[in-house]
N, C-alpha and C. Protein backbone atom coordinates (compact mmCIF):
# COMPACT_ATOMS: atom_id res chain seq x y z
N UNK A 1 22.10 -14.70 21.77
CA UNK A 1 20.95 -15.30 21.14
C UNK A 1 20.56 -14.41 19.95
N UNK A 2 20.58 -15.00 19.34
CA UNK A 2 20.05 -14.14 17.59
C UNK A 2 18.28 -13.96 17.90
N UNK A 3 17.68 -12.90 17.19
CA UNK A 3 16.62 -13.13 17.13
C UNK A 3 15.89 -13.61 16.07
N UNK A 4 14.82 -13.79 16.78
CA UNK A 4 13.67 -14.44 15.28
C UNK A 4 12.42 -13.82 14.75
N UNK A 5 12.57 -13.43 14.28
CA UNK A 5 11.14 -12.59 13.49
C UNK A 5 10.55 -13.23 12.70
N UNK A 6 9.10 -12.51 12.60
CA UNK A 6 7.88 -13.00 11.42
C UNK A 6 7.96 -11.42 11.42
N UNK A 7 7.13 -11.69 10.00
CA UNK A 7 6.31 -10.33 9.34
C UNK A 7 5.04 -10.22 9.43
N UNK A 8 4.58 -9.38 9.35
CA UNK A 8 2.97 -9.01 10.05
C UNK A 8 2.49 -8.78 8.10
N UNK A 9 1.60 -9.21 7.61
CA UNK A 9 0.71 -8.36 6.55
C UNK A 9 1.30 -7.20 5.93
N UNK A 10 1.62 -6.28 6.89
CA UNK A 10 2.04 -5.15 6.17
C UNK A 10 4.16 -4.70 6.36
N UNK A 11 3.99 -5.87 6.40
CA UNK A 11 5.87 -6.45 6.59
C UNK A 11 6.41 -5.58 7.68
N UNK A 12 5.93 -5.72 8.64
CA UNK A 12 6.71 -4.68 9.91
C UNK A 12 7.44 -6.54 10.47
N UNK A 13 8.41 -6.06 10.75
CA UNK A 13 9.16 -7.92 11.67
C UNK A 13 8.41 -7.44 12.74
N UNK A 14 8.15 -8.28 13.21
CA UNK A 14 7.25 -8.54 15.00
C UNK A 14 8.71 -10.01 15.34
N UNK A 15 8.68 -9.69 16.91
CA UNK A 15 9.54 -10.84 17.23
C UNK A 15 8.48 -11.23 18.72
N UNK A 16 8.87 -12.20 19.35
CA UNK A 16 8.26 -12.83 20.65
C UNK A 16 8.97 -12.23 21.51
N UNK A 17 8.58 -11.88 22.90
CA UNK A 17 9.41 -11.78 23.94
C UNK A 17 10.53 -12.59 24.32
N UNK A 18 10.67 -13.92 24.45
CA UNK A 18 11.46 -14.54 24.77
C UNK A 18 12.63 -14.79 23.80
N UNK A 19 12.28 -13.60 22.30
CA UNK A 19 13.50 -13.74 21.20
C UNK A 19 13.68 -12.57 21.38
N UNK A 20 13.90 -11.48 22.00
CA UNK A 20 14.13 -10.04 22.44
C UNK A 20 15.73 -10.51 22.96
N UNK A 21 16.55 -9.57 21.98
CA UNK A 21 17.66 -9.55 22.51
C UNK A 21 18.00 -8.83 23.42
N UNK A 22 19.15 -9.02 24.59
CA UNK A 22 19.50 -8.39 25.59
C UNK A 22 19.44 -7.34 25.59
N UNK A 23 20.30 -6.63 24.38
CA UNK A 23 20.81 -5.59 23.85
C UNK A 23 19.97 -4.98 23.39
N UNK A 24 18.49 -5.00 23.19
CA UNK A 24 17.65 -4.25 22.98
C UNK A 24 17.01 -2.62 23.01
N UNK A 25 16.88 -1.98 21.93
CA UNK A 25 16.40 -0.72 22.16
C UNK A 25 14.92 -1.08 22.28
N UNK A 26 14.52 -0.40 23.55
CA UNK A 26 12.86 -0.91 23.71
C UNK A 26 12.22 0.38 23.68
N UNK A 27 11.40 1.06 22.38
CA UNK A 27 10.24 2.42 22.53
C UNK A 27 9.11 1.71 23.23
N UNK A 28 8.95 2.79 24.08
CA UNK A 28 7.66 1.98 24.91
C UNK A 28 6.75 3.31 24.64
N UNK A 29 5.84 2.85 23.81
CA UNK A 29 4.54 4.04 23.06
C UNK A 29 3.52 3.85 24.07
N UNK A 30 3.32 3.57 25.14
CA UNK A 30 2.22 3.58 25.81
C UNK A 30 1.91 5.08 26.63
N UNK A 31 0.64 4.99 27.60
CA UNK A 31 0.64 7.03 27.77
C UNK A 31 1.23 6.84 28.95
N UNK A 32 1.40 7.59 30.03
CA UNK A 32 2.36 8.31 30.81
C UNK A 32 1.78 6.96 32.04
N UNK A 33 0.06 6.92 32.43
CA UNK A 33 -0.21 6.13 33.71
C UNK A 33 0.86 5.11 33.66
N UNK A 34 0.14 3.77 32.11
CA UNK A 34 1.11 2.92 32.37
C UNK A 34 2.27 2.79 32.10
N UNK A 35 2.72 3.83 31.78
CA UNK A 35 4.39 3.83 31.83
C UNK A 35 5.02 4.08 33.71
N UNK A 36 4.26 4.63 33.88
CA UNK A 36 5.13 4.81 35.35
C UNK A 36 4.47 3.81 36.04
N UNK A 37 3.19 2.61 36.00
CA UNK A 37 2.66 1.32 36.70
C UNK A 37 3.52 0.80 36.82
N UNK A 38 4.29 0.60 35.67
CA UNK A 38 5.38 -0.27 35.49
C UNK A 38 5.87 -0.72 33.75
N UNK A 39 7.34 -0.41 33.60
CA UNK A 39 7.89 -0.65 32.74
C UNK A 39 9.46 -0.89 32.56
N UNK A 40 9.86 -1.23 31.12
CA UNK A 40 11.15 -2.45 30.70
C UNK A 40 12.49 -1.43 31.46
N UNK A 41 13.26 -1.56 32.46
CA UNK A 41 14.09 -0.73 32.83
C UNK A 41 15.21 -0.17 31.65
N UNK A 42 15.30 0.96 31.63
CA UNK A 42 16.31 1.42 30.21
C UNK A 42 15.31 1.37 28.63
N UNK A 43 14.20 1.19 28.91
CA UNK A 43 13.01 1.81 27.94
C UNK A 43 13.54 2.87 27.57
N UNK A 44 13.02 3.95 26.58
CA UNK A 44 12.60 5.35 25.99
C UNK A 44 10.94 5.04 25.88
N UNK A 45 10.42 6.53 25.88
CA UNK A 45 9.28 6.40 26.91
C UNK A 45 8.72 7.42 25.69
N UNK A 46 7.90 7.55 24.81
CA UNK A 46 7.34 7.95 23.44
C UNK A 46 5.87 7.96 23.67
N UNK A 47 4.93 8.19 24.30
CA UNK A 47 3.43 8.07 24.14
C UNK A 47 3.14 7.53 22.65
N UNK A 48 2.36 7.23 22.16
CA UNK A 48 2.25 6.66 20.47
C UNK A 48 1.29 7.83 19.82
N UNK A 49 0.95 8.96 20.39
CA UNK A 49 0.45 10.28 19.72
C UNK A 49 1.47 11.10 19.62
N UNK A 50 2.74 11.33 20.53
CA UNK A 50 3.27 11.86 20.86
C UNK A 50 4.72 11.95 19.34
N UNK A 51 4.96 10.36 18.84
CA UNK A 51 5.58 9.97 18.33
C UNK A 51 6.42 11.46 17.23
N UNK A 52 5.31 11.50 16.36
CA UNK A 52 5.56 12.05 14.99
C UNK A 52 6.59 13.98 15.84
N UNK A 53 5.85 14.14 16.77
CA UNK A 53 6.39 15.43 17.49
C UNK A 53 7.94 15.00 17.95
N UNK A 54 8.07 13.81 18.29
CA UNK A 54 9.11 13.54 19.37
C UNK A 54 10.59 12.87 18.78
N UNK A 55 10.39 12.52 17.37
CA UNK A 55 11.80 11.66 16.52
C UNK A 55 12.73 11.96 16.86
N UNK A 56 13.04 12.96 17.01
CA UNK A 56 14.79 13.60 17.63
C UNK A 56 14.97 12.87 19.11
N UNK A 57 14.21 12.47 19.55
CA UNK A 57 14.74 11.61 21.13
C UNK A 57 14.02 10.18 20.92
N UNK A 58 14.23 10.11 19.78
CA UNK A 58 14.38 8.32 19.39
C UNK A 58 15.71 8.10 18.89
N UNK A 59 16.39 6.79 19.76
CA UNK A 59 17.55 6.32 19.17
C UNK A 59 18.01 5.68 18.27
N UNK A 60 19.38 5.84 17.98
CA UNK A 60 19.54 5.34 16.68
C UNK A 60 19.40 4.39 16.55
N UNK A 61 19.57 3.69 15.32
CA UNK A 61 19.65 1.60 15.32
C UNK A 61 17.89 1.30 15.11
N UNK A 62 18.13 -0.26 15.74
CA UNK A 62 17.00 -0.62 15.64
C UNK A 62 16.02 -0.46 16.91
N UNK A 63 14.63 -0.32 16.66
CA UNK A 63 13.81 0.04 18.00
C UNK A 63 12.80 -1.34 18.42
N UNK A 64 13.08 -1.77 19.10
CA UNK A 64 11.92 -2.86 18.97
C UNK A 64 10.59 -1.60 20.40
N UNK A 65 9.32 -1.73 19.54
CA UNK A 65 8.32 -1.06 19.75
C UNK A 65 7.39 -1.95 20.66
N UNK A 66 6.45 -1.57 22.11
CA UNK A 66 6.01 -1.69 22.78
C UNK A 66 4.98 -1.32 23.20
N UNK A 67 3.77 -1.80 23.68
CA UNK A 67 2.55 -0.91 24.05
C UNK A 67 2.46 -2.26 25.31
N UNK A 68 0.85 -1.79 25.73
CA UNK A 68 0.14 -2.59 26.90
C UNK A 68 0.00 -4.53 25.94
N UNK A 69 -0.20 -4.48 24.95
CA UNK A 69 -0.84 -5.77 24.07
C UNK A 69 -0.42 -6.14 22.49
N UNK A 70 0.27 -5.09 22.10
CA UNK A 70 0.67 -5.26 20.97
C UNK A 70 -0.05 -4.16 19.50
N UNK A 71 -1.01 -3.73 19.47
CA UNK A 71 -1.99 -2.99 18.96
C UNK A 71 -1.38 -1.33 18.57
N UNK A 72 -0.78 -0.69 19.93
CA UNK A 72 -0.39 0.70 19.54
C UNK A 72 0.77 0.16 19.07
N UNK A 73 1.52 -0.21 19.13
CA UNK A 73 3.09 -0.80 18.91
C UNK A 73 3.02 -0.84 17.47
N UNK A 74 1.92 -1.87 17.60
CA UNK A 74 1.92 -2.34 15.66
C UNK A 74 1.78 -1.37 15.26
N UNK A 75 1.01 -0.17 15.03
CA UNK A 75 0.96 0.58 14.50
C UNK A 75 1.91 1.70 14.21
N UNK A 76 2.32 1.67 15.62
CA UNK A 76 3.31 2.83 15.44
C UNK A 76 4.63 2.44 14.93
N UNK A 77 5.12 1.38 15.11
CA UNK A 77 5.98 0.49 14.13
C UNK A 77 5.71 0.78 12.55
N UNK A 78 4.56 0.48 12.70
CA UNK A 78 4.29 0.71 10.78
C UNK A 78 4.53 2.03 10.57
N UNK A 79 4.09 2.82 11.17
CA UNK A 79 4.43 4.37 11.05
C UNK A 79 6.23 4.42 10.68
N UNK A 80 6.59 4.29 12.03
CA UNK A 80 8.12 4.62 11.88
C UNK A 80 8.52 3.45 10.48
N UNK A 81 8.36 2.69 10.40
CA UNK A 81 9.07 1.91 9.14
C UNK A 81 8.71 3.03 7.81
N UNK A 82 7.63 3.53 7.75
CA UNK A 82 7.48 4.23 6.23
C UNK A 82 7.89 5.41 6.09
N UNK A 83 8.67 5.90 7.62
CA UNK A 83 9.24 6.88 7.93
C UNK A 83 10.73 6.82 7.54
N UNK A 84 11.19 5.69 7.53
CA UNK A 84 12.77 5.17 7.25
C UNK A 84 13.31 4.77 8.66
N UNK A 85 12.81 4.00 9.75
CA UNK A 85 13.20 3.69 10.97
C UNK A 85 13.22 1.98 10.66
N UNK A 86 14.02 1.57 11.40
CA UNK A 86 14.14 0.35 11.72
C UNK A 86 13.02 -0.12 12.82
N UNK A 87 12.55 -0.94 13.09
CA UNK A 87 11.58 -1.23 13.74
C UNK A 87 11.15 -2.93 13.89
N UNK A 88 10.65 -3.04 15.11
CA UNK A 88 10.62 -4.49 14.73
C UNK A 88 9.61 -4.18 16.43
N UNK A 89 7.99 -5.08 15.93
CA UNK A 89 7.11 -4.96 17.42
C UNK A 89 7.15 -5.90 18.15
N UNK A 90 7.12 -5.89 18.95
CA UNK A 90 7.12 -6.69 20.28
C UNK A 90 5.52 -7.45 20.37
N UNK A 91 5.70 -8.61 19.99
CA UNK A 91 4.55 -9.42 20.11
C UNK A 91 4.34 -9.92 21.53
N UNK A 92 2.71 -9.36 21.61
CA UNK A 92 1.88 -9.35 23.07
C UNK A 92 2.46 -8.18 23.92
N UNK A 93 2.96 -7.38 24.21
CA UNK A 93 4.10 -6.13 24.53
C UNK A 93 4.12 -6.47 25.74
N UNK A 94 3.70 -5.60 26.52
CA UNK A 94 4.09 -5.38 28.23
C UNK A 94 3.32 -6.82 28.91
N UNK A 95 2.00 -6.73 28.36
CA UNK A 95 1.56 -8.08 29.10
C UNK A 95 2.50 -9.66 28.78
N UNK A 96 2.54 -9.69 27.37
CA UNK A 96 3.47 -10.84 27.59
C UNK A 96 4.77 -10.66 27.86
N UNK A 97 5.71 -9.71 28.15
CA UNK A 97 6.31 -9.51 28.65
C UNK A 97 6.33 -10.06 30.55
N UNK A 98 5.24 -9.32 31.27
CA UNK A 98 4.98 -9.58 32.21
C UNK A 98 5.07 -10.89 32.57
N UNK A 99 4.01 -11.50 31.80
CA UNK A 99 3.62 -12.92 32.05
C UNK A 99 5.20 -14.15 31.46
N UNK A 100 5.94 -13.53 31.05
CA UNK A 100 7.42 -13.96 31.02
C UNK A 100 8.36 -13.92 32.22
N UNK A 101 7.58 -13.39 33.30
CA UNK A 101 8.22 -13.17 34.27
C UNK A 101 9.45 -12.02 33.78
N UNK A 102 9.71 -11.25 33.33
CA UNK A 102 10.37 -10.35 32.61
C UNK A 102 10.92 -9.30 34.09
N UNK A 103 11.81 -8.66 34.17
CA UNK A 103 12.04 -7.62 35.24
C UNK A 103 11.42 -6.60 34.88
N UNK A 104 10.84 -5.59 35.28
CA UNK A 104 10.20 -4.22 35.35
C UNK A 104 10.45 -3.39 36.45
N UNK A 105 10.26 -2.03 36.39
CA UNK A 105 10.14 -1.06 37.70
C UNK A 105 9.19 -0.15 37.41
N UNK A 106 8.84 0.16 38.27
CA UNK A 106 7.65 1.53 38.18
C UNK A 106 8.70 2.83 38.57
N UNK A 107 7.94 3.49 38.58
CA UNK A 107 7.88 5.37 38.87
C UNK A 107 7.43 5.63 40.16
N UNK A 108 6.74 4.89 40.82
CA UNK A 108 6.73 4.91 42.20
C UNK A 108 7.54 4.30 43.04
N UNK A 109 8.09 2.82 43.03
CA UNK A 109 8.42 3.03 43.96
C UNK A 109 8.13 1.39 44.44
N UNK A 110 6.70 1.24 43.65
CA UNK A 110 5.78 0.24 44.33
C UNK A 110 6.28 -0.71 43.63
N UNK A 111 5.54 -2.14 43.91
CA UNK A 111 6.01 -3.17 42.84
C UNK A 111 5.36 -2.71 41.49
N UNK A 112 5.87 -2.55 40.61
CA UNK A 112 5.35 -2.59 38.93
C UNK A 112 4.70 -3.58 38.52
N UNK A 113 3.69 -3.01 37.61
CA UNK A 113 2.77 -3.88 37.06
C UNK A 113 1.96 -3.62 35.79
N UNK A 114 1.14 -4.30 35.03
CA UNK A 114 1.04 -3.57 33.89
C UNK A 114 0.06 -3.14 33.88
N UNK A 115 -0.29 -1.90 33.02
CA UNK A 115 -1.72 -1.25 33.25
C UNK A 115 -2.21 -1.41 32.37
């Protein structure tokens, strides 16, 4: 499946969940709780303060970017794009993800869920 993007105002591509390719690199910028509630299995796991400290354990290619709603994502997307990163945000992030019925796991153990 190819994906499909729009551009946001400040031209970052945003795509939908359900146009998220398989093959996806997913940064998940959210802080540590809801990353271990539950999140995208095979994520990279970036807090969105953390970012600017952490570039050397971001992968290569393209990143499609993640938060709880879409909000830290966007931003930090815009960041990394003026940085020279490929980037593309995940519209509605973990929640519409969720509500896609999407697979997830937590850090516990428990059923995952979004925080």
């Amino acid at each position: 499946m190819s994906e499909s993007r729009t551009f946001d105002v400040d031209g970052v591509p945003t795509t939908a969940v359900a146009d998220l390719p398989g093959d996806a690199t997913v940064l998940d910028v959210r802080e540590d709780d809801e990353w271990a509630a539950g999140h995208i299995d095979g994520a990279v796991h970036v807090p969105m303060g953390q970012v600017p400290q952490r570039l050397e354990e971001l992968p290569q290619g393209r990143l499609h970017v993640v938060c709880r709603a879409g909000g830290r994502s966007q931003r930090t997307a815009e960041w990394l794009q003026r940085n020279g990163y490929d980037v593309v945000n995940v519209e509605g992030g973990m929640t519409a993800w969720a509500e896609a019925g999407r697979g997830m796991v937590s850090e516990s153990g428990q059923e995952p869920f979004v925080r």
